[in-house]
Protein backbone atom coordinates (compact mmCIF):
# COMPACT_ATOMS: atom_id res chain seq x y z
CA UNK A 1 -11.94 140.47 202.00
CA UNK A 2 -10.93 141.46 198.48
CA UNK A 3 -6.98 139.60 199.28
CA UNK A 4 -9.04 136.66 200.81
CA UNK A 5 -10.65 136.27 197.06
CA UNK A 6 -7.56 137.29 195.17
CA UNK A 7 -5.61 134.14 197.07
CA UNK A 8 -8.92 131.90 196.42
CA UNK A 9 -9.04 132.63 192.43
CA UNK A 10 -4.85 132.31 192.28
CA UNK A 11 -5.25 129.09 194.82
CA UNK A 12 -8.08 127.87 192.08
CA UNK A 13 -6.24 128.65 189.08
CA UNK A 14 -2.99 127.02 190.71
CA UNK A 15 -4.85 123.20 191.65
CA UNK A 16 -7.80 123.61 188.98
CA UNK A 17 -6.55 124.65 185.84
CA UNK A 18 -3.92 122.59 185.26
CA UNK A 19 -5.80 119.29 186.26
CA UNK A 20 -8.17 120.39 183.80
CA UNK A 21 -5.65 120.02 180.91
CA UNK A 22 -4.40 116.72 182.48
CA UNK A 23 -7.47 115.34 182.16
CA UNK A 24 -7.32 115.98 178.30
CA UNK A 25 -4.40 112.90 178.68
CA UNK A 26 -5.87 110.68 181.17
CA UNK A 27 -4.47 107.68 179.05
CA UNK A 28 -1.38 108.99 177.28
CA UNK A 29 -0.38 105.27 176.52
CA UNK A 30 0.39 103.38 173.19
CA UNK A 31 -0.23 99.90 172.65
CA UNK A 32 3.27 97.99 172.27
CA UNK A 33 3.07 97.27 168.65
CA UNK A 34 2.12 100.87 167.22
CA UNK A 35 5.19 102.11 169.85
CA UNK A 36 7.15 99.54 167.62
CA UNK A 37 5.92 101.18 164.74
CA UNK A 38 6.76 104.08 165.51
CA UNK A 39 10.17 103.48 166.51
CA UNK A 40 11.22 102.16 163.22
CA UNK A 41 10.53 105.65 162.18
CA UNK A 42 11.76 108.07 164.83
CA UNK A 43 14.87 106.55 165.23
CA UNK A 44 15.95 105.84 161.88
CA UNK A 45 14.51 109.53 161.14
CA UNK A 46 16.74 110.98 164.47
CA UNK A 47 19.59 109.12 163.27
CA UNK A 48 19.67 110.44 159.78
CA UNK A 49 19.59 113.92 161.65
CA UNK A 50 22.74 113.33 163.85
CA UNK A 51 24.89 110.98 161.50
CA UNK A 52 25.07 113.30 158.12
CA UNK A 53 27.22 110.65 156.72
CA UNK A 54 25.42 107.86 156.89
CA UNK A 55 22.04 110.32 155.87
CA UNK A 56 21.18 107.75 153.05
CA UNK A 57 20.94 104.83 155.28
CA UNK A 58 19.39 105.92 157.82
CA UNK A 59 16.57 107.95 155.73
CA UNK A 60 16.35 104.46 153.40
CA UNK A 61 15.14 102.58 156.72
CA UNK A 62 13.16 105.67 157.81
CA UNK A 63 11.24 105.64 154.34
CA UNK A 64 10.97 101.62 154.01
CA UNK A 65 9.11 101.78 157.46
CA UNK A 66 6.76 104.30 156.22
CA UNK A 67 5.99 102.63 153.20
CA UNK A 68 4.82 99.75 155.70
CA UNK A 69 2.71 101.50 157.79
CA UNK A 70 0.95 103.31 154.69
CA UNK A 71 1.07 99.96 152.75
CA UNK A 72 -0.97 97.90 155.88
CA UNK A 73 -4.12 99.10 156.69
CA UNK A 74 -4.89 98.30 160.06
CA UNK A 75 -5.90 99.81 163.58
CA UNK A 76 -2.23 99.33 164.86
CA UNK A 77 -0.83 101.29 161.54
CA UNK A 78 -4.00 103.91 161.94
CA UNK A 79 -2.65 104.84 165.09
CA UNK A 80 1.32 105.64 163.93
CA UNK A 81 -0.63 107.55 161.11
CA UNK A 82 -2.33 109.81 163.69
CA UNK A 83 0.71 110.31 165.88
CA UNK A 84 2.98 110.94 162.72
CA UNK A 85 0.25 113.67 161.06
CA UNK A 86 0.70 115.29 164.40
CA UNK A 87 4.86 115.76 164.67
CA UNK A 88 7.16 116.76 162.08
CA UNK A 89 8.66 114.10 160.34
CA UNK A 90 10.26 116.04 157.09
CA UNK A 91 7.17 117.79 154.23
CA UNK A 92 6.63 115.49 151.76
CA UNK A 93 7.15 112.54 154.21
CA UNK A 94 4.41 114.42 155.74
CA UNK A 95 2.29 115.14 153.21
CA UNK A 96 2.08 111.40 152.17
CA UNK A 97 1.07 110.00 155.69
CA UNK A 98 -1.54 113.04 155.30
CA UNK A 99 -2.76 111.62 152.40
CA UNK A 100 -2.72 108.34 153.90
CA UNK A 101 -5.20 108.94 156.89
CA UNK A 102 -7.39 110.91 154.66
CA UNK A 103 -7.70 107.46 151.97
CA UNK A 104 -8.76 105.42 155.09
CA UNK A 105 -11.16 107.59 156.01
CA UNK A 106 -13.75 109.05 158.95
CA UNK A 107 -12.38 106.58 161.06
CA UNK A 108 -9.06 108.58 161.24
CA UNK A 109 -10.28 111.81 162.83
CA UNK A 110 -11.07 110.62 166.40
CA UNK A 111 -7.55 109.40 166.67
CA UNK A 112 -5.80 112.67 165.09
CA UNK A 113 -8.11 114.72 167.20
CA UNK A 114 -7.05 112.76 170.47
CA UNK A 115 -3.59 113.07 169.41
CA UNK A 116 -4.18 116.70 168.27
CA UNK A 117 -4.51 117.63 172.17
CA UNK A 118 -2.21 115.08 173.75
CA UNK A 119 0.13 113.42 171.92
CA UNK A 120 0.80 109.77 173.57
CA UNK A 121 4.15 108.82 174.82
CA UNK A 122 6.36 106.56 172.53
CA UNK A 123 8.96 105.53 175.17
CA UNK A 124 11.55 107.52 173.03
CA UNK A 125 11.24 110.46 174.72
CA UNK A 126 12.66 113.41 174.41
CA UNK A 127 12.19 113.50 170.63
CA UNK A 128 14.85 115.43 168.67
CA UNK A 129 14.36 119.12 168.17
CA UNK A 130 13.12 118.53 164.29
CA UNK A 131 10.30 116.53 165.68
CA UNK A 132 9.02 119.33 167.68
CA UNK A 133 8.52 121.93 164.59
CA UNK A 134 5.05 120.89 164.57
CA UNK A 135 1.84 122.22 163.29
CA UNK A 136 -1.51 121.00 163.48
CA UNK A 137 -1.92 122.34 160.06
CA UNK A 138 -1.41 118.82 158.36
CA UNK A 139 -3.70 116.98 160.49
CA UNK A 140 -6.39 119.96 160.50
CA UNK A 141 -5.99 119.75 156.84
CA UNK A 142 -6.79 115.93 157.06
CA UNK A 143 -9.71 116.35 158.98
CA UNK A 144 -11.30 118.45 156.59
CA UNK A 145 -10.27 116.66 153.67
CA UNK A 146 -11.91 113.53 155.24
CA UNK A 147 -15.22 115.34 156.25
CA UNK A 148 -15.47 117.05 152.72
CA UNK A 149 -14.66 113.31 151.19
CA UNK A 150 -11.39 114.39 149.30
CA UNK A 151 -9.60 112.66 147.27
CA UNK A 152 -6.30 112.66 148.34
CA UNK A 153 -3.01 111.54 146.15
CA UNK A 154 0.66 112.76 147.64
CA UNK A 155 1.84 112.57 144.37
CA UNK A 156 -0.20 115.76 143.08
């Protein structure tokens, strides 16, 4: 009896718990124009990584395109705000799209929460290594900032 409910709770935790986390990222999906977004960050961003010698281009597109996502305030740039508080994307780069989702606001903090647990695919997948260093610190921080109705300025 007792290996007939040992197999049962392994069986369970097998099939059950992981569906449960899948269905944290039932629609992992971003609309085409904030994957566009996106892209004119990531890549330039990646590039600059790989290509030390032409750094200075690549991080000027990298920089102009996040400059245009901060500078347009709509829901297409809210979203690339709430996937790019949620990767790494270089500290004060990071600190300044922080600042950015906490300006516009409580409507902000359902997207970086959904994000928080499953972070929507971009279509340039696998993301380079520097991506991946990660912490939900930024966007925690943003979601506090918002509730507590901080002012925010990145260059402080």
């Amino acid at each position: 009896m007792k290996v007939l409910l040992r197999l049962l709770t392994a069986l369970t935790i097998i099939f059950l718990v992981p569906n449960s986390y899948a269905s944290e990222c039932i629609d992992t999906s971003l609309r085409p124009p904030v994957i566009e977004l996106l892209e004119g960050v990531i890549v330039p961003r990646t590039k600059a990584i790989q290509d030390k010698e032409k750094f200075a281009k690549y991080y000027g597109q990298f920089s102009t395109q996040l400059a245009y996502i901060q500078d347009n305030i709509n829901p297409d740039t809210d979203e690339a705000i709430a996937y790019l508080i949620n990767i790494h994307i270089g500290d004060q780069s990071l600190k300044d799209i922080s600042c950015e989702a906490v300006r516009r606001g409580e409507r902000m903090i359902p997207l970086i929460k959904r994000y928080q647990q499953c972070l929507p695919q971009t279509g340039l997948e696998p993301l380079h290594e520097y991506f991946k260093s990660r912490s939900t610190s930024h966007a925690d921080f943003a979601i506090r900032d918002i509730n507590n109705k901080w002012h925010c300025d990145p260059e402080e």
